[in-house]
C-alpha atoms as a PDB file:
ATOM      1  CA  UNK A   1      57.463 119.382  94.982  1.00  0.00           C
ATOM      2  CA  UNK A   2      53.445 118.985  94.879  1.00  0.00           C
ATOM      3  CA  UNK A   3      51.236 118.556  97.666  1.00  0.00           C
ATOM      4  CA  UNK A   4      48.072 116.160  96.793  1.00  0.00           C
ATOM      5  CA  UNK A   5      46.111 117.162  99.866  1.00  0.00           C
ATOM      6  CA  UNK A   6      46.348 121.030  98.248  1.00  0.00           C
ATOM      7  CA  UNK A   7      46.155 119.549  94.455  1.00  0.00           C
ATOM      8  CA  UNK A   8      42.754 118.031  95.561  1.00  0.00           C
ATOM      9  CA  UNK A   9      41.569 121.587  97.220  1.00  0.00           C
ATOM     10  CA  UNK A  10      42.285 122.588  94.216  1.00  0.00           C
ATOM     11  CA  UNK A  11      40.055 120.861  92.324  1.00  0.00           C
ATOM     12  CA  UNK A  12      36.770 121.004  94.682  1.00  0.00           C
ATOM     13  CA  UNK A  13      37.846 124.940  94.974  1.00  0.00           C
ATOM     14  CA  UNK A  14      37.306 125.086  91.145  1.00  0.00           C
ATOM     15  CA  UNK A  15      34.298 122.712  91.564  1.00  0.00           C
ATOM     16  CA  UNK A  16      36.397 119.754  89.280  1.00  0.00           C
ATOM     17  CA  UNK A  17      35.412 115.932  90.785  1.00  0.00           C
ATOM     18  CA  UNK A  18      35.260 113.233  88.124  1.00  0.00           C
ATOM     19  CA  UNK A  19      36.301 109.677  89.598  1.00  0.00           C
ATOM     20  CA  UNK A  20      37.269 106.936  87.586  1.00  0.00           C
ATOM     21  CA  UNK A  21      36.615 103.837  89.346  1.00  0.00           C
ATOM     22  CA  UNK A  22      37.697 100.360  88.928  1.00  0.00           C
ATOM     23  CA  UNK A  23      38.368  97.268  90.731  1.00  0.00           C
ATOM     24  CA  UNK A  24      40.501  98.311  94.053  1.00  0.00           C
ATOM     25  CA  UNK A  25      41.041 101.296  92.302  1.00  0.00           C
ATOM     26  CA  UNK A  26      39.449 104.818  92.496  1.00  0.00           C
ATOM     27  CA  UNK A  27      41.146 108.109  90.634  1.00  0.00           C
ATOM     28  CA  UNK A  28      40.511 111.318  90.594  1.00  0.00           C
ATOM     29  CA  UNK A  29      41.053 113.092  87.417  1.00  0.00           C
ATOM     30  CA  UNK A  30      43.541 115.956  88.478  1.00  0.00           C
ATOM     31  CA  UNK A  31      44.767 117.604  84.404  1.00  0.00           C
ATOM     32  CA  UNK A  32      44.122 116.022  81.246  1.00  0.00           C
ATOM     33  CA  UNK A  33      45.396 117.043  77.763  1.00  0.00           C
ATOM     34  CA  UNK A  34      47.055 116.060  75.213  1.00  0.00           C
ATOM     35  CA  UNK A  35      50.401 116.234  76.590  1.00  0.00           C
ATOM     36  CA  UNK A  36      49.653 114.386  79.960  1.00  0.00           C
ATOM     37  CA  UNK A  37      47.310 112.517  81.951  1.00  0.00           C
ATOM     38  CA  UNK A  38      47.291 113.110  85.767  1.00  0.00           C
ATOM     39  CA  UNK A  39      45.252 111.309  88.602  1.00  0.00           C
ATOM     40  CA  UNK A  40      45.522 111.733  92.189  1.00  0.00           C
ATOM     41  CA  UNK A  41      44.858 107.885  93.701  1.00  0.00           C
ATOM     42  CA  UNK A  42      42.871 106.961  96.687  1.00  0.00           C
ATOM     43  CA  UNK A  43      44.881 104.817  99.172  1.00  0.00           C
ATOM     44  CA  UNK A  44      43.383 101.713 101.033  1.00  0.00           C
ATOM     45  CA  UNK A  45      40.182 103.507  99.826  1.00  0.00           C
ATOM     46  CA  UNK A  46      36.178 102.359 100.490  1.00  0.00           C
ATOM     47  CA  UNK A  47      33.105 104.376  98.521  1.00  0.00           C
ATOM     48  CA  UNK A  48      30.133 104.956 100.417  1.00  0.00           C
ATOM     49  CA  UNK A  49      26.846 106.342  98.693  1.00  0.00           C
ATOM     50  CA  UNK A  50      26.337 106.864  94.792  1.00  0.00           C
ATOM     51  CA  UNK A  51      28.797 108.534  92.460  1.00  0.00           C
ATOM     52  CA  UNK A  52      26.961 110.661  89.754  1.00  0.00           C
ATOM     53  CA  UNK A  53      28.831 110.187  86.517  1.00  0.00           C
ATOM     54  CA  UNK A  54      28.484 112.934  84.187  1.00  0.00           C
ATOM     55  CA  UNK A  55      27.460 115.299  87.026  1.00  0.00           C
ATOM     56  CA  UNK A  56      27.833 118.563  85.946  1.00  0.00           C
ATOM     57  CA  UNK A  57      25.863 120.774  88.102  1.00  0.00           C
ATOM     58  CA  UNK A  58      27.372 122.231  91.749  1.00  0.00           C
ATOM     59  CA  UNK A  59      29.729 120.843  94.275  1.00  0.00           C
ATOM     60  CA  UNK A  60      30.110 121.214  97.984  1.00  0.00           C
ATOM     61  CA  UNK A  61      32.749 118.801  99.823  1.00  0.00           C
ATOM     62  CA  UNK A  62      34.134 118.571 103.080  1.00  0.00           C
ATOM     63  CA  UNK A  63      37.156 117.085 104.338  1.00  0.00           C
ATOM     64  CA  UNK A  64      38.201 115.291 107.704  1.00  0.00           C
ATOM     65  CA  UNK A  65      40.833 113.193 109.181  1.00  0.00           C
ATOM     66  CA  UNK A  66      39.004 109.938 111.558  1.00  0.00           C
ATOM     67  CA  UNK A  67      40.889 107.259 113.591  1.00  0.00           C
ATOM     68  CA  UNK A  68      43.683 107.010 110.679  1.00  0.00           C
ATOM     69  CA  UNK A  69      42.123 107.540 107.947  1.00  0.00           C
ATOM     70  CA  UNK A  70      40.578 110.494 105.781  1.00  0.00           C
ATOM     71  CA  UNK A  71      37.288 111.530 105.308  1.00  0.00           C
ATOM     72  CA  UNK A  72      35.760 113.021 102.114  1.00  0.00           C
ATOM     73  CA  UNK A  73      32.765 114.024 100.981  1.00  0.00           C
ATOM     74  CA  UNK A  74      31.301 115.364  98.240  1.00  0.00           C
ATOM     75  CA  UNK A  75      27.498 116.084  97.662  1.00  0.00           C
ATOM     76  CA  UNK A  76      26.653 116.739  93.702  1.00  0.00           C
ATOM     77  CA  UNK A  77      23.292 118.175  94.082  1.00  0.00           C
ATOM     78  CA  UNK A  78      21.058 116.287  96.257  1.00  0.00           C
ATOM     79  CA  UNK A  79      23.806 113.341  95.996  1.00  0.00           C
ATOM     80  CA  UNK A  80      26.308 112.500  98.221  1.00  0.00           C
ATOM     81  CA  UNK A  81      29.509 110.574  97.945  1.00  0.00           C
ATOM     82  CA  UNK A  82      32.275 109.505 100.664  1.00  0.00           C
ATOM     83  CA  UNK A  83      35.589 108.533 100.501  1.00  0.00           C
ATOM     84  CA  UNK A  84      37.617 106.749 103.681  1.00  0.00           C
ATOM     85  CA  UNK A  85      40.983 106.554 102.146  1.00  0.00           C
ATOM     86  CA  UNK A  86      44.698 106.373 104.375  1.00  0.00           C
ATOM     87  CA  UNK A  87      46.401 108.164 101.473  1.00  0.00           C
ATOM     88  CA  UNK A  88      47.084 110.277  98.125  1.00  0.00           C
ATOM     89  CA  UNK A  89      49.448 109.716  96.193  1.00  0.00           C
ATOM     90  CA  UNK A  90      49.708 111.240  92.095  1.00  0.00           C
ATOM     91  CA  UNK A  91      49.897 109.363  89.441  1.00  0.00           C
ATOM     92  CA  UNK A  92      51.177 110.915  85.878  1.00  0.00           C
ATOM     93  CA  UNK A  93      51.598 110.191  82.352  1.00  0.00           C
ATOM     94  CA  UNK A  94      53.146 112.408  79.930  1.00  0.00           C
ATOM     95  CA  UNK A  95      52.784 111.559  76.274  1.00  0.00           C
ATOM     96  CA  UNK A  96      54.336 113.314  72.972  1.00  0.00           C
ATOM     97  CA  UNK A  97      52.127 116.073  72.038  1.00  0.00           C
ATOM     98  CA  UNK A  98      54.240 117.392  68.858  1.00  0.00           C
ATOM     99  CA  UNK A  99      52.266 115.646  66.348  1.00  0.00           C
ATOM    100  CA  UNK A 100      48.599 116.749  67.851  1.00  0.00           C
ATOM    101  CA  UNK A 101      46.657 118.350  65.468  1.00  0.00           C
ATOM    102  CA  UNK A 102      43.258 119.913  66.735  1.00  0.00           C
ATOM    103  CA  UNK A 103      41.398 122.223  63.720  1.00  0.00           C
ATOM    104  CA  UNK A 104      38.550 123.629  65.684  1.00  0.00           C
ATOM    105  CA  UNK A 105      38.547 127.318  64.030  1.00  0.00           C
ATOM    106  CA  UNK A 106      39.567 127.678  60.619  1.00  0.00           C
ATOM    107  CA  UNK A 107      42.301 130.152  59.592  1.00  0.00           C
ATOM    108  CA  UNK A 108      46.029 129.977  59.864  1.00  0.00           C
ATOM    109  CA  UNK A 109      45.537 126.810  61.560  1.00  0.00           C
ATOM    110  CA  UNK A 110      49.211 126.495  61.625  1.00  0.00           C
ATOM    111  CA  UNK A 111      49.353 129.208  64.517  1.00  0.00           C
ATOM    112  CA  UNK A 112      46.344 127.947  66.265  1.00  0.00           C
ATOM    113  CA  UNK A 113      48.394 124.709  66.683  1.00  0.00           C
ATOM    114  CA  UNK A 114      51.191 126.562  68.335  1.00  0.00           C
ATOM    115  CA  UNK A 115      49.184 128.023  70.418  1.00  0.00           C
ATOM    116  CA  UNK A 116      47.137 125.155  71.686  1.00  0.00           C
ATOM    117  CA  UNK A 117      50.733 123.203  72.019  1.00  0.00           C
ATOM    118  CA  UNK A 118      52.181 126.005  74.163  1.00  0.00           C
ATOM    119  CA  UNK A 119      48.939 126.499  76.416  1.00  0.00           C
ATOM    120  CA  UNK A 120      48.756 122.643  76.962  1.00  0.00           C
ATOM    121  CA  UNK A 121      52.406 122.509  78.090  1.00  0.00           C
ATOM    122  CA  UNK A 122      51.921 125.762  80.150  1.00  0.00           C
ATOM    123  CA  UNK A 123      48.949 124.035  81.965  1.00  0.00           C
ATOM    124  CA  UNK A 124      51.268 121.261  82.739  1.00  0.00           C
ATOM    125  CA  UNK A 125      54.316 123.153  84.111  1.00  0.00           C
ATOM    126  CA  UNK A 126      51.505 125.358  85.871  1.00  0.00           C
ATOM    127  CA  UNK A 127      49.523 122.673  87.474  1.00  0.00           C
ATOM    128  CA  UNK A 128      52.326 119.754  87.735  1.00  0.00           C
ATOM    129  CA  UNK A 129      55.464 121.927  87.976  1.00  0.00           C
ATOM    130  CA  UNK A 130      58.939 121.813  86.732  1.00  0.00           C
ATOM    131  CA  UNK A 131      60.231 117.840  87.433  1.00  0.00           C
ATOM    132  CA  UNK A 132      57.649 117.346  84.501  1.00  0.00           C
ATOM    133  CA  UNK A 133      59.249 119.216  81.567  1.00  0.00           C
ATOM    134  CA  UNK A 134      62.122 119.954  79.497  1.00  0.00           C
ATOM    135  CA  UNK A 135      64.143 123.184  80.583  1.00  0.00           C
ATOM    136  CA  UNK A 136      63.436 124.196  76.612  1.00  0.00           C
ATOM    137  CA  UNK A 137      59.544 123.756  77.451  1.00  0.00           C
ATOM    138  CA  UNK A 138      59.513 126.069  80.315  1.00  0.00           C
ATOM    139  CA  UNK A 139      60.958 128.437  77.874  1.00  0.00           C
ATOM    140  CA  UNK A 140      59.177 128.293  75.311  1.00  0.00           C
ATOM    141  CA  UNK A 141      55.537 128.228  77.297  1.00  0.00           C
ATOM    142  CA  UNK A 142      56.611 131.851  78.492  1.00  0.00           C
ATOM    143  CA  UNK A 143      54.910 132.369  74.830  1.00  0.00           C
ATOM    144  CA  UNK A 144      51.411 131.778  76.386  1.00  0.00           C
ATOM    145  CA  UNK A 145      51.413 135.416  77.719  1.00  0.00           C
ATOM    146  CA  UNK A 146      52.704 136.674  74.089  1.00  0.00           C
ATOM    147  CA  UNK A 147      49.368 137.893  72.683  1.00  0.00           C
ATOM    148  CA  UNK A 148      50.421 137.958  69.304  1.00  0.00           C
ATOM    149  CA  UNK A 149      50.188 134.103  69.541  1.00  0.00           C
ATOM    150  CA  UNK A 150      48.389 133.338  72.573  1.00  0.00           C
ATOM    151  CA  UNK A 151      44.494 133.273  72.453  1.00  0.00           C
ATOM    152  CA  UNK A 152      43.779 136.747  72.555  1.00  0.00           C
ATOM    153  CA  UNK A 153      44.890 136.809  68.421  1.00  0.00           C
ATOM    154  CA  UNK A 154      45.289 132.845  67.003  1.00  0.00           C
ATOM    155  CA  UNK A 155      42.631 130.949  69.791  1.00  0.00           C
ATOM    156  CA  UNK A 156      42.822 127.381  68.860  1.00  0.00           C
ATOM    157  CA  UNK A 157      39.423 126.698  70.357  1.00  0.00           C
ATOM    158  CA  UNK A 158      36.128 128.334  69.848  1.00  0.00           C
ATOM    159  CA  UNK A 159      35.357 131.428  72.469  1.00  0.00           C
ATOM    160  CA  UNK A 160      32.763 129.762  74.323  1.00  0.00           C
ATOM    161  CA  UNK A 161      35.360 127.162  75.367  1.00  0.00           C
ATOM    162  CA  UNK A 162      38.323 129.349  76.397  1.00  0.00           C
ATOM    163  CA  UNK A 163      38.916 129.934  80.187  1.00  0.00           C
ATOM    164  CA  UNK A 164      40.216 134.269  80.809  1.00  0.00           C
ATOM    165  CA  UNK A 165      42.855 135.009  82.592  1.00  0.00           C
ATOM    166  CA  UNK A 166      43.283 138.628  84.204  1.00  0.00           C
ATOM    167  CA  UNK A 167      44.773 141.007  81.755  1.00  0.00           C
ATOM    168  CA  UNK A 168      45.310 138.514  78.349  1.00  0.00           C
ATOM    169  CA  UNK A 169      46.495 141.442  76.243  1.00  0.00           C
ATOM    170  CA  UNK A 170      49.752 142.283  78.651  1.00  0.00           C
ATOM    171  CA  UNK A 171      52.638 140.657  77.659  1.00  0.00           C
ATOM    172  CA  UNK A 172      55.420 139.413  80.006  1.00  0.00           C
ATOM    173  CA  UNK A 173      58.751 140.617  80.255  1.00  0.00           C
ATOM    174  CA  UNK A 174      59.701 136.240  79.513  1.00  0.00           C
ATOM    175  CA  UNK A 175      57.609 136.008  76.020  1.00  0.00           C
ATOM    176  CA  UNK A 176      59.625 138.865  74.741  1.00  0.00           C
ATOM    177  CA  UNK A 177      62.987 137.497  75.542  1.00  0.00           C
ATOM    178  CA  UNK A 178      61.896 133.956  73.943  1.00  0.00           C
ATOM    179  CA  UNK A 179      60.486 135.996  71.013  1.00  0.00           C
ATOM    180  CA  UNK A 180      63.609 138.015  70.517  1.00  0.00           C
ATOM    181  CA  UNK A 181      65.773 134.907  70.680  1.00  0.00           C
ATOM    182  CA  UNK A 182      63.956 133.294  67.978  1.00  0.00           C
ATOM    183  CA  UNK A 183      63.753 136.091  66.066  1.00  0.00           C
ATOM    184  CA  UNK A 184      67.902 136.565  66.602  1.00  0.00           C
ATOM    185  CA  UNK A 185      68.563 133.083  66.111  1.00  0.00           C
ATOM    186  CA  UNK A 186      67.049 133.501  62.198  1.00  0.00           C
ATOM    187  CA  UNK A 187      68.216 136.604  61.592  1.00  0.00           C
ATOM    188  CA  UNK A 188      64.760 138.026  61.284  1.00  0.00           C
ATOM    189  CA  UNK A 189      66.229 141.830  61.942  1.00  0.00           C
ATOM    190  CA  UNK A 190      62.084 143.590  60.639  1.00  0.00           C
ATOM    191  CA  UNK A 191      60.916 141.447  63.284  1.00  0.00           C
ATOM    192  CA  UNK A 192      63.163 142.266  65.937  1.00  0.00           C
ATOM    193  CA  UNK A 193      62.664 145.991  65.401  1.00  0.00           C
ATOM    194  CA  UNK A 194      58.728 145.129  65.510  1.00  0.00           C
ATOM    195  CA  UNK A 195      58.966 143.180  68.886  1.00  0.00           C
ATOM    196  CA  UNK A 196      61.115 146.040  70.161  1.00  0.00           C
ATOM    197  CA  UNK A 197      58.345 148.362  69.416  1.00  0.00           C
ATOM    198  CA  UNK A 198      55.818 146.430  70.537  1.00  0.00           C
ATOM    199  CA  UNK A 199      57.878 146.362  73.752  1.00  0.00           C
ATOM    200  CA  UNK A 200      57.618 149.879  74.297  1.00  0.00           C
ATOM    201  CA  UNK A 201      53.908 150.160  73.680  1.00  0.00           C
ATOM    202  CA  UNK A 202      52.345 146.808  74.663  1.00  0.00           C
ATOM    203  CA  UNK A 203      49.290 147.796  73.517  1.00  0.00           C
ATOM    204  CA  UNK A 204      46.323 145.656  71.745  1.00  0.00           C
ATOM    205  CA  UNK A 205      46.713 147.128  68.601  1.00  0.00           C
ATOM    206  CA  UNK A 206      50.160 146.610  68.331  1.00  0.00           C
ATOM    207  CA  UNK A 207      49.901 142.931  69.471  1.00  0.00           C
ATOM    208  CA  UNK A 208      47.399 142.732  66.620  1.00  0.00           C
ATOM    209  CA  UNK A 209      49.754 144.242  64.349  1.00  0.00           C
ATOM    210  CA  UNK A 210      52.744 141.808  65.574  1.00  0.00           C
ATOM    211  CA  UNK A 211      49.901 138.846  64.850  1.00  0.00           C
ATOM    212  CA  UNK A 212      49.357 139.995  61.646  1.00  0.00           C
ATOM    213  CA  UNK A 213      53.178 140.015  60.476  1.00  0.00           C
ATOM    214  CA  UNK A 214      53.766 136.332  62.313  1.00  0.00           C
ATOM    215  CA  UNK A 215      51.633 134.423  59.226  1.00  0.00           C
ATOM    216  CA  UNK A 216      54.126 136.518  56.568  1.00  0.00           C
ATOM    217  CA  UNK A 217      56.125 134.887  54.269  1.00  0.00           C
ATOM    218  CA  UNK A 218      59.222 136.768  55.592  1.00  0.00           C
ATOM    219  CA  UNK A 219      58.729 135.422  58.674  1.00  0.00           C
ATOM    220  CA  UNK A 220      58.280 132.188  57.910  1.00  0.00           C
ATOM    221  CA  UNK A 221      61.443 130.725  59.436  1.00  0.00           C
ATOM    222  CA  UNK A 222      60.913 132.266  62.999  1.00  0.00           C
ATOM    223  CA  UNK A 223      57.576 129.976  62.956  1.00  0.00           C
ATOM    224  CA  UNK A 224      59.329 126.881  61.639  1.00  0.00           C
ATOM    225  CA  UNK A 225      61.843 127.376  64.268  1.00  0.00           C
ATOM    226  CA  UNK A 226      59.444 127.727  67.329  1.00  0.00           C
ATOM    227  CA  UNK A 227      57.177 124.666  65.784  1.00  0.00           C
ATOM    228  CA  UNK A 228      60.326 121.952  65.376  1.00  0.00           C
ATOM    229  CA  UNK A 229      61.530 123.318  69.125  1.00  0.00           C
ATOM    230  CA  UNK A 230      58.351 122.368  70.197  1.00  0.00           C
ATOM    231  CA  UNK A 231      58.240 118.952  68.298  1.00  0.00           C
ATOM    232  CA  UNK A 232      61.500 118.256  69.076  1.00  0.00           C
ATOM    233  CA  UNK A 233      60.853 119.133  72.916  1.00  0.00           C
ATOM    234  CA  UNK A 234      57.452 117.229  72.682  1.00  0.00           C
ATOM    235  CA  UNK A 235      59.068 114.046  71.636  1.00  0.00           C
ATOM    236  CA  UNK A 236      61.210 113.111  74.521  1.00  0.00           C
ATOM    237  CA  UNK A 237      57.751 111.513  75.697  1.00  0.00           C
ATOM    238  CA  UNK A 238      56.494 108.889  74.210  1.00  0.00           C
ATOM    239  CA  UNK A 239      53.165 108.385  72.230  1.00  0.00           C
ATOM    240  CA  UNK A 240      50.013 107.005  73.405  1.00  0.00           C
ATOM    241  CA  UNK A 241      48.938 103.135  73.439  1.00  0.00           C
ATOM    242  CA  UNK A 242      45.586 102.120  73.232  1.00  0.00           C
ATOM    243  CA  UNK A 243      46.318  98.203  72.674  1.00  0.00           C
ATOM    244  CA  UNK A 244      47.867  96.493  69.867  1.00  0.00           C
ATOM    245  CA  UNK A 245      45.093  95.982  67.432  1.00  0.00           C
ATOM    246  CA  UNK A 246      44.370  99.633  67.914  1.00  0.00           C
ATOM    247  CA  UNK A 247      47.988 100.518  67.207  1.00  0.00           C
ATOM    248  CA  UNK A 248      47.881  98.993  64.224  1.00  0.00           C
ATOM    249  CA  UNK A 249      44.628 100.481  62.917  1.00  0.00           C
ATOM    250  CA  UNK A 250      46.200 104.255  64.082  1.00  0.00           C
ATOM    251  CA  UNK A 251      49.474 103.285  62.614  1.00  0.00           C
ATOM    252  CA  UNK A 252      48.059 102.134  59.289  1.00  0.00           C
ATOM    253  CA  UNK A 253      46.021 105.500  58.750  1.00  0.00           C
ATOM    254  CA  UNK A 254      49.686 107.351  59.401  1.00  0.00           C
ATOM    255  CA  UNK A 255      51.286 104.970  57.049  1.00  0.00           C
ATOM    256  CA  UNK A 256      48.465 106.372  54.255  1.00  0.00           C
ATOM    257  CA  UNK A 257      48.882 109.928  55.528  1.00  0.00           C
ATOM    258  CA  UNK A 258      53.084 109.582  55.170  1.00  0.00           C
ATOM    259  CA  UNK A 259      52.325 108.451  51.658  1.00  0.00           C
ATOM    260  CA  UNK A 260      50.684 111.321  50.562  1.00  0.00           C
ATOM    261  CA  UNK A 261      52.935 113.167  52.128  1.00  0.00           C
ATOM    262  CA  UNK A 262      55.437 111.345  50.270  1.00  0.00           C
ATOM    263  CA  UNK A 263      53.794 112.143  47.212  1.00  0.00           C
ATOM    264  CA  UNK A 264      53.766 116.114  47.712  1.00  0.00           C
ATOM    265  CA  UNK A 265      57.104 116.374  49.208  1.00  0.00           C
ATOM    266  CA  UNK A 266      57.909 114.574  45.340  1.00  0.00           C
ATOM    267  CA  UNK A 267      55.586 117.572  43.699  1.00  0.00           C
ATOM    268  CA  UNK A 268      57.836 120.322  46.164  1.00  0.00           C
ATOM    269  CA  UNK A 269      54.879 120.704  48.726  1.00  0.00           C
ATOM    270  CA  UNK A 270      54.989 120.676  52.072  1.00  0.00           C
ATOM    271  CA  UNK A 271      52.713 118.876  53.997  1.00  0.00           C
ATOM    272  CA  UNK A 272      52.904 118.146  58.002  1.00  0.00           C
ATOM    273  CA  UNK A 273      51.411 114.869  59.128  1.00  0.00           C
ATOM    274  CA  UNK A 274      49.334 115.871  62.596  1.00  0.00           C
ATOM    275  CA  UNK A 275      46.500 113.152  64.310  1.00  0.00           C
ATOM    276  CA  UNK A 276      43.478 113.584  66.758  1.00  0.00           C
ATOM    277  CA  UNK A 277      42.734 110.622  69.598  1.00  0.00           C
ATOM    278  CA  UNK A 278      41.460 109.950  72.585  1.00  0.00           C
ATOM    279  CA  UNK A 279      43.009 109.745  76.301  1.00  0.00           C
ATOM    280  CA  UNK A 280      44.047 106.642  77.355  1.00  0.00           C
ATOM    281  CA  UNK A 281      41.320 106.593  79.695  1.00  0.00           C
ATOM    282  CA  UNK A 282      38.456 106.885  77.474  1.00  0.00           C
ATOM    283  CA  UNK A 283      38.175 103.183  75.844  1.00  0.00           C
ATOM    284  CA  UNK A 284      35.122 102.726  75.545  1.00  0.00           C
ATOM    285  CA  UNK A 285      35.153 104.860  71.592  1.00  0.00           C
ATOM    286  CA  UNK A 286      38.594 104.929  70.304  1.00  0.00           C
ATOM    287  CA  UNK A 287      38.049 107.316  67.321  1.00  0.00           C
ATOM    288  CA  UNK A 288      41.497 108.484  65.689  1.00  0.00           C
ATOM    289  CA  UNK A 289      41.721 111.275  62.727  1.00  0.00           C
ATOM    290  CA  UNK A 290      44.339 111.566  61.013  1.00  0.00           C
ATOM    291  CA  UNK A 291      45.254 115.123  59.008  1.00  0.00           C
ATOM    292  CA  UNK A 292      47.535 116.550  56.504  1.00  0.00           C
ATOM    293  CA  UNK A 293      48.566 120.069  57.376  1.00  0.00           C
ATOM    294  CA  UNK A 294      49.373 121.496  53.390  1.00  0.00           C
ATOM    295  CA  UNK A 295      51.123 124.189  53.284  1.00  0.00           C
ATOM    296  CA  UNK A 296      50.511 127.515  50.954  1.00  0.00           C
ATOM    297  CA  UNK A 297      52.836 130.619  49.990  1.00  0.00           C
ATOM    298  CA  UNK A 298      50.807 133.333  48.775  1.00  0.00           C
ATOM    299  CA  UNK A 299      52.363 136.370  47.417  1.00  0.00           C
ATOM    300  CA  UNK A 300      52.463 137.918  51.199  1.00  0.00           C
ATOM    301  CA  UNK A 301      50.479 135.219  53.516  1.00  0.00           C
ATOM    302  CA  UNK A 302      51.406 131.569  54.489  1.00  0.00           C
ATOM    303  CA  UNK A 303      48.281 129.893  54.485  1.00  0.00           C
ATOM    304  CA  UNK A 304      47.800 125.795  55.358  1.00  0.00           C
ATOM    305  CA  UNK A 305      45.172 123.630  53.514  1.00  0.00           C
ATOM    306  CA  UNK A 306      43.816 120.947  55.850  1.00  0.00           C
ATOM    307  CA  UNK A 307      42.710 117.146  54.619  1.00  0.00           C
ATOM    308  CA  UNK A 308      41.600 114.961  56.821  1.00  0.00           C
ATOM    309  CA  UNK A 309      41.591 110.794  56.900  1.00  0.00           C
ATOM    310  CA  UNK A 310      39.567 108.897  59.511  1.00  0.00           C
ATOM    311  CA  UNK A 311      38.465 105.949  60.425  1.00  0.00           C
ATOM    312  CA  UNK A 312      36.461 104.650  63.599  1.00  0.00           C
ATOM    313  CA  UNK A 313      38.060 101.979  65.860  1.00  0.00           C
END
């Protein structure tokens, strides 16, 4: 069960306060990605002083309990900001993140995906806990400490923009298991014997080594089998709305993207239909891209071609 009062000490702890306010409404931005939106939600709530938006400098906040009510403030800078509010209470959205497609760093963008997909959902079961995913999803986010896929070999976003953790490059005892029943699951025996090395000497270079044999072609149907588990997990929630003449507009670019994709799967190509788009939140620019993930067989690497449609909203 979560605790707002701790889920907002949380946030001021890692110096996080972005409000969105609107009539007889103020949130509080608790996690947003692509797979859900979260917002803890003043109560019976009155603002006193000027909130910066956009403030991105240091925070200091204090909290209080007064005649029935809570107390808190936040100074950004020289700025300070009060809340009297009688409650907390969360509010979340979860939304299908199966058909994301983010192509930040070039390169076997195929694995990049999975890895952004898995961190995402790890950040949710993490930060929101387990009433808010599948039983397959908190499976197969054990992957997030598998280096071999995690950020530490396939990062899905440039460096500058990746938060550590203590010790990346150890694996945990759960990634192997969910690697070894994927692997047993296709029959991948080479693989199997890799992980179980790997195993017993869970060191860097031997993650790098495991990376390295994850984009072969004779592993190819251990990754198809981890990427439709996670679409078909990601799907129980349903896409994003952002109106109905938006809808349409995003629905039209997929209808153009299916037909190419149409049009390849005729030729005996592969292609994956993925899109980029704003939180539901952030109306004020709805710009949606909309990519085909083509896939190549070399003689020994899997390699993906990326095309991309857009259009501004």
């Amino acid at each position: 069960m979560y605790d707002t009062f701790e889920m907002l000490e949380e946030l001021l702890e890692q110096q996080q306060f972005e409000l969105l306010i609107e009539e007889n409404k103020i949130r509080l931005v608790y996690l947003m990605n692509d797979a859900v939106e979260s917002f803890l939600i003043f109560d019976k709530v009155r603002l006193t002083g000027n909130y910066l938006e956009g403030y991105e400098g240091p925070l200091k906040s204090s909290l209080s309990e007064e005649d029935d009510q809570y107390v808190l403030s936040v100074w950004q800078g020289e700025n300070v900001v009060t809340l009297f509010f009688e409650n907390l209470d969360l509010e979340v959205h979860l939304y299908n993140y199966g058909e994301i497609g983010h192509f930040w760093v070039p390169g076997y963008e195929y694995l990049r995906q999975l890895e952004y997909r898995i961190a995402i959902a790890r950040d949710k079961l993490e930060y929101l806990g387990e009433e808010f995913c599948t039983e397959e999803e908190e499976k197969l986010v054990q992957l997030a400490d598998f280096p071999p896929l995690n950020y530490c070999c396939y990062p899905a976003v440039p460096a500058k923009y990746i938060v550590p953790k203590e010790e990346p490059w150890v694996p945990s005892e759960a990634a192997f298991e969910t690697m070894e029943e994927l692997a047993e699951e296709v029959k991948d025996r080479s693989l199997l014997r890799l992980l179980a090395f790997y195993k017993r000497f869970p060191k860097p270079v031997i993650a790098r080594l495991v990376a390295g044999a994850l984009h072969q072609n004779r592993h190819t149907a251990v990754i198809d089998l981890l990427t439709e588990k996670l679409k078909k997990e990601a799907a129980v929630y349903p896409n994003r709305s952002f109106g109905e003449k938006a809808d349409q507009q995003l629905n039209s670019l997929l209808e153009k993207a299916r037909m190419l994709q149409q049009n390849l799967a005729e030729q005996g190509v592969k292609a994956e239909v993925l899109r980029e788009e704003p939180f539901t939140t952030a109306r004020d620019s709805l710009d949606f891209q909309v990519f085909l993930m083509i896939w190549k067989k070399g003689w020994r690497n899997r390699k993906v071609e990326i095309k991309k449609l857009t259009e501004k909203m």
